[in-house]
Every structure is written in C-alpha cells, then in structure tokens.
N, C-alpha and C. Protein backbone atom coordinates (compact mmCIF):
# COMPACT_ATOMS: atom_id res chain seq x y z
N UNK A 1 87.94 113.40 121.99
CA UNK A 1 87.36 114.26 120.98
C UNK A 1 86.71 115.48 121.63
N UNK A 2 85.97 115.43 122.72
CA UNK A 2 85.54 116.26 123.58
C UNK A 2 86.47 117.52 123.92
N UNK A 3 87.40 117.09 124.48
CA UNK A 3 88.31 117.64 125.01
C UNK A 3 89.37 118.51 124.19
N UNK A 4 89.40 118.00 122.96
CA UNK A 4 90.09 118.63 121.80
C UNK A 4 89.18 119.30 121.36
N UNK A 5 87.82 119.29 120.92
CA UNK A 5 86.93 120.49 120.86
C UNK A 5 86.53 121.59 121.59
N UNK A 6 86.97 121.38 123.12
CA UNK A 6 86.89 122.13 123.74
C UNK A 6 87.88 123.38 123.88
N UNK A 7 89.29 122.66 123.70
CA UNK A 7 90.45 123.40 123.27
C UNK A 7 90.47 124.18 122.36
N UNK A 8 90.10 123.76 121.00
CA UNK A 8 90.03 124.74 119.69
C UNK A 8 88.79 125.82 119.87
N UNK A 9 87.65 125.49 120.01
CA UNK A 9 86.88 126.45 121.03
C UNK A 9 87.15 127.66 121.61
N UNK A 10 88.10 127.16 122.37
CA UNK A 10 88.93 128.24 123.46
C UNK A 10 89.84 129.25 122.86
N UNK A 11 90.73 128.08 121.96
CA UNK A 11 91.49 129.15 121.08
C UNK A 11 90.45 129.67 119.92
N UNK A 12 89.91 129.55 119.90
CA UNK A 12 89.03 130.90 118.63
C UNK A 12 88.51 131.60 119.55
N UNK A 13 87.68 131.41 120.75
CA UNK A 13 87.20 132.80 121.26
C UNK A 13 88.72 133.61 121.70
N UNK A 14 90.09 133.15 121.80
CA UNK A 14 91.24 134.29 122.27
C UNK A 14 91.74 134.73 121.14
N UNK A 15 91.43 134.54 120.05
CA UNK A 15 91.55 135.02 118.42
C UNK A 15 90.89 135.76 118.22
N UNK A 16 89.57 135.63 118.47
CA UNK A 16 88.61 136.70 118.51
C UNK A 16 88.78 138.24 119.28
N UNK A 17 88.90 137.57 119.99
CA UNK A 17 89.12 138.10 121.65
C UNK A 17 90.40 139.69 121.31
N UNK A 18 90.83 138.79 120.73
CA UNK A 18 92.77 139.56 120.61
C UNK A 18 93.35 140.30 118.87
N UNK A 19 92.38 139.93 118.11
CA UNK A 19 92.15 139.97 116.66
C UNK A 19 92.22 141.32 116.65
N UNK A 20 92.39 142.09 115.58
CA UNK A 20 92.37 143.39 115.28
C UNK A 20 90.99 144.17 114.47
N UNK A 21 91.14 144.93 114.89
CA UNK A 21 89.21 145.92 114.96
C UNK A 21 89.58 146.28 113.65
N UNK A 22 89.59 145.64 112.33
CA UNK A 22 89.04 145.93 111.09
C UNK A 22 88.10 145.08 110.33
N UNK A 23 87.76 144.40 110.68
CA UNK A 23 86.53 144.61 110.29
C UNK A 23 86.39 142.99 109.28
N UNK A 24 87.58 141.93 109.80
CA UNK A 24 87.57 140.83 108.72
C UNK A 24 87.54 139.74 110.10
N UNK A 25 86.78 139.04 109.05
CA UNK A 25 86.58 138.00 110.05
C UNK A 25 87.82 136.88 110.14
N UNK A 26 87.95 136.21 110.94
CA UNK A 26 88.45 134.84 111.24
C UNK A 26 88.84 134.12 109.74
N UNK A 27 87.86 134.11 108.91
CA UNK A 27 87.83 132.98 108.02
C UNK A 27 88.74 134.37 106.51
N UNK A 28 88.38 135.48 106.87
CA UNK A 28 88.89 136.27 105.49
C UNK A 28 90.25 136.85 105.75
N UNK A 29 90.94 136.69 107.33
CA UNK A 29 92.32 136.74 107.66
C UNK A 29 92.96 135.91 107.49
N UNK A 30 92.35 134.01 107.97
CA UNK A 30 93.41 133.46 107.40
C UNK A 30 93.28 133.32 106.21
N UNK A 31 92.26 133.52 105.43
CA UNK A 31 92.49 133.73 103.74
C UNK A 31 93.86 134.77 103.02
N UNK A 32 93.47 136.35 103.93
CA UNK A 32 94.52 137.04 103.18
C UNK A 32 96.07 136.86 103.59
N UNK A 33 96.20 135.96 105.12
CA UNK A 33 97.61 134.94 104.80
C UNK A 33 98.22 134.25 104.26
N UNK A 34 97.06 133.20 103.82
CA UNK A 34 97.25 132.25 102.82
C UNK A 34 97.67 132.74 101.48
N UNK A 35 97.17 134.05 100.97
CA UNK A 35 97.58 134.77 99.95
C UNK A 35 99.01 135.54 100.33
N UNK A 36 99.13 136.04 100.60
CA UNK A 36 100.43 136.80 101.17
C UNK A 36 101.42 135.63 101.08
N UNK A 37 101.50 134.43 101.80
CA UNK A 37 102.28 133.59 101.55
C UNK A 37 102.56 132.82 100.30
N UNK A 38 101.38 132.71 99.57
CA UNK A 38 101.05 131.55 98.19
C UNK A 38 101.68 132.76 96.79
N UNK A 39 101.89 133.92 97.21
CA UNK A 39 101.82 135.07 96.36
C UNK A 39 100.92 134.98 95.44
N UNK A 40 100.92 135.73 94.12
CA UNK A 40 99.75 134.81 93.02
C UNK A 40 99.50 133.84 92.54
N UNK A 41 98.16 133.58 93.10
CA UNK A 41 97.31 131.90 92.73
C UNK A 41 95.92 132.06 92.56
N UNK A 42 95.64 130.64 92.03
CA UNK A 42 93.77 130.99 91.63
C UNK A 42 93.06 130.21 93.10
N UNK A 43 91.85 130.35 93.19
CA UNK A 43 91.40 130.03 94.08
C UNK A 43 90.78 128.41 94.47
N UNK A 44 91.47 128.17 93.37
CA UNK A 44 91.04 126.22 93.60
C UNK A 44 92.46 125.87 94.30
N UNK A 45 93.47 126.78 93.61
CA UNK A 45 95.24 126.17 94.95
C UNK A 45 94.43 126.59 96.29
N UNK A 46 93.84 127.46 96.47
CA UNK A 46 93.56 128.19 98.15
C UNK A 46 92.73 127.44 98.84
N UNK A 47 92.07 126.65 97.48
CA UNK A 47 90.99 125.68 98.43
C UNK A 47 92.13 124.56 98.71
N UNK A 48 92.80 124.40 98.02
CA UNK A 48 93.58 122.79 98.52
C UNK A 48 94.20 123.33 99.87
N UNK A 49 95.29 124.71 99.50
CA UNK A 49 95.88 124.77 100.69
C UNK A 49 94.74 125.04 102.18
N UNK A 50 94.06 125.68 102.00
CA UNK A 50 93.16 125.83 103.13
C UNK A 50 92.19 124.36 103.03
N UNK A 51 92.50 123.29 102.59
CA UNK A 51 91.34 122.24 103.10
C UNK A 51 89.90 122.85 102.74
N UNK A 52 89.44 123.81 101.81
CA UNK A 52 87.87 123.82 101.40
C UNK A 52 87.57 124.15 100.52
N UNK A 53 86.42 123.95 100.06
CA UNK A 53 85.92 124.19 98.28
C UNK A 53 85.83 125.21 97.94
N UNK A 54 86.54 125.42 96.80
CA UNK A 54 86.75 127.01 96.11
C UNK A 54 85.24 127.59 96.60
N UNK A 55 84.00 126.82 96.43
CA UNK A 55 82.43 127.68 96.89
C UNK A 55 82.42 128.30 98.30
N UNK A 56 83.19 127.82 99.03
CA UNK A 56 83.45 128.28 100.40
C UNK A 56 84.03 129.64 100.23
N UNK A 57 85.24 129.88 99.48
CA UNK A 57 85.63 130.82 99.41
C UNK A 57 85.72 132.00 98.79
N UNK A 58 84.77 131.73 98.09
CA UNK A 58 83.77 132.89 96.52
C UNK A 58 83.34 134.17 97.74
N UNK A 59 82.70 134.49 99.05
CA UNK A 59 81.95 135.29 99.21
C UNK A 59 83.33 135.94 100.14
N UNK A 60 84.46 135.63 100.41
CA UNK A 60 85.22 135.90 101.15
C UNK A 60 86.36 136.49 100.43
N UNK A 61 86.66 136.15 99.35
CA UNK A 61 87.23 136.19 97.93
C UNK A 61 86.35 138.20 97.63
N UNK A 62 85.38 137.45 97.57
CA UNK A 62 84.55 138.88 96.85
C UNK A 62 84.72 140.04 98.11
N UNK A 63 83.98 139.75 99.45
CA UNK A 63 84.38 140.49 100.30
C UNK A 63 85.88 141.57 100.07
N UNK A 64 87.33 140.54 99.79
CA UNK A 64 88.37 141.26 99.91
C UNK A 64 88.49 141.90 98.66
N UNK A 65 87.76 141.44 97.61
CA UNK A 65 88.33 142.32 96.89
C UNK A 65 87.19 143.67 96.98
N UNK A 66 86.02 144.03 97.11
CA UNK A 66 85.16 144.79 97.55
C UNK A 66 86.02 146.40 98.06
N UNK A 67 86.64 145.72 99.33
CA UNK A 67 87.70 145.93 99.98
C UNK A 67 88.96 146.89 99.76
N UNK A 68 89.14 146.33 99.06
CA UNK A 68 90.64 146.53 98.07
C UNK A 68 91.56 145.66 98.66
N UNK A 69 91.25 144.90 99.31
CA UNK A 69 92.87 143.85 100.12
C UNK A 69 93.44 143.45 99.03
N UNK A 70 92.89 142.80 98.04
CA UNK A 70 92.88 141.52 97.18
C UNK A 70 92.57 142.25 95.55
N UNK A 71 93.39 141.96 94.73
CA UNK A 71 92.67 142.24 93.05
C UNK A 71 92.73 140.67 92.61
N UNK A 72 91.60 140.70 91.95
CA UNK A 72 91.41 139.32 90.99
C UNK A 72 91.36 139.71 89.71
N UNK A 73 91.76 139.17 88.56
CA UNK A 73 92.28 138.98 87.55
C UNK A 73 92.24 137.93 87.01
N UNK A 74 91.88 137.88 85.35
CA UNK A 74 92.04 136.72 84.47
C UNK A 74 93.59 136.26 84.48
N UNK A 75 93.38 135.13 84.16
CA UNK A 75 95.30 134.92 84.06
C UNK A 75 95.45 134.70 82.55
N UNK A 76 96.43 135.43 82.04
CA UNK A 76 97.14 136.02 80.46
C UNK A 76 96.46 134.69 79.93
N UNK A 77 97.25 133.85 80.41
CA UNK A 77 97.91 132.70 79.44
C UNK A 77 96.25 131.41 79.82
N UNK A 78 95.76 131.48 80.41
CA UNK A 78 94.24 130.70 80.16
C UNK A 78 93.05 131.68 80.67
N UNK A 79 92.41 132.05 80.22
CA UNK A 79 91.49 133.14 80.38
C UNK A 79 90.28 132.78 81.17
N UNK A 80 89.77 131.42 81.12
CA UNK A 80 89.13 130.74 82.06
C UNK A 80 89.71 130.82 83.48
N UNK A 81 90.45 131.31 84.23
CA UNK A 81 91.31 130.89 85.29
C UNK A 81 91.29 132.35 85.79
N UNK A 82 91.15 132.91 86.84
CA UNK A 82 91.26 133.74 87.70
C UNK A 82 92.07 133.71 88.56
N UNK A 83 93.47 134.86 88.72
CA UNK A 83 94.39 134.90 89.72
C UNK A 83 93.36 135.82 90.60
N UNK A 84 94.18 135.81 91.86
CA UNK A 84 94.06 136.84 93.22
C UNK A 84 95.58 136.89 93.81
C-alpha cells in the first residue's frame, strides 16, 4: 500500500509538473475530459463516471462554467435536471 502511494504521488507531481499553464487544476481537467468524452450529461452521470459525489463537483462545475469551458443548462424534457 505504501509503495503504491508512493507511485501515484509521483505521478501527480509529473502531471503537475508537465500540465499546461492555464490556469485549471488537476481535478477541473480531468472533469473537462470526462465531458468531452460523455458529450451531454448531468452531473450525477459525472459523479458515477468519475467515482464522486455530484457535491464534489458543484465548485469545479461552476469554476468551468465561470470560464466559459462548459455551459450548463436545464434539460427540455425534465426541468429539474441540469445538462453541462
């Protein structure tokens, strides 16, 4: 367990390290992948696919759209439900 923490460790500081100077962190890049790939979805699919609770991803969510990466939107057909 040690040793595998030490590894993932390593690889985030060469992510860091090697990442591109705009200005998103770690956690709001692989978000806007996860989107790019999922095309339009609400943010409870993003929590399943990314393994964490849609609350995790509300300030990172808001960040991109702030941004302009990202538009969020009601969805037509249930109005309770927010695409990105």
């Amino acid at each position: 367990a040690t040793e595998l923490r030490e590894s993932m460790m390593a690889v985030t500081r060469q992510l860091r390290r090697h990442r591109p100077d705009n200005g998103l962190t770690l956690s709001q890049m692989q978000l806007l992948g996860e989107i790019s790939r999922a095309g339009v979805t609400t943010p409870a699919e993003l929590g399943v696919r990314l393994h964490v609770r849609v609350q995790s991803l509300t300030d990172s969510l808001n960040e991109l759209v702030a941004r302009a990466l990202i538009v969020r939107r009601p969805d037509e057909t249930d109005r309770r439900r927010q695409l990105v």
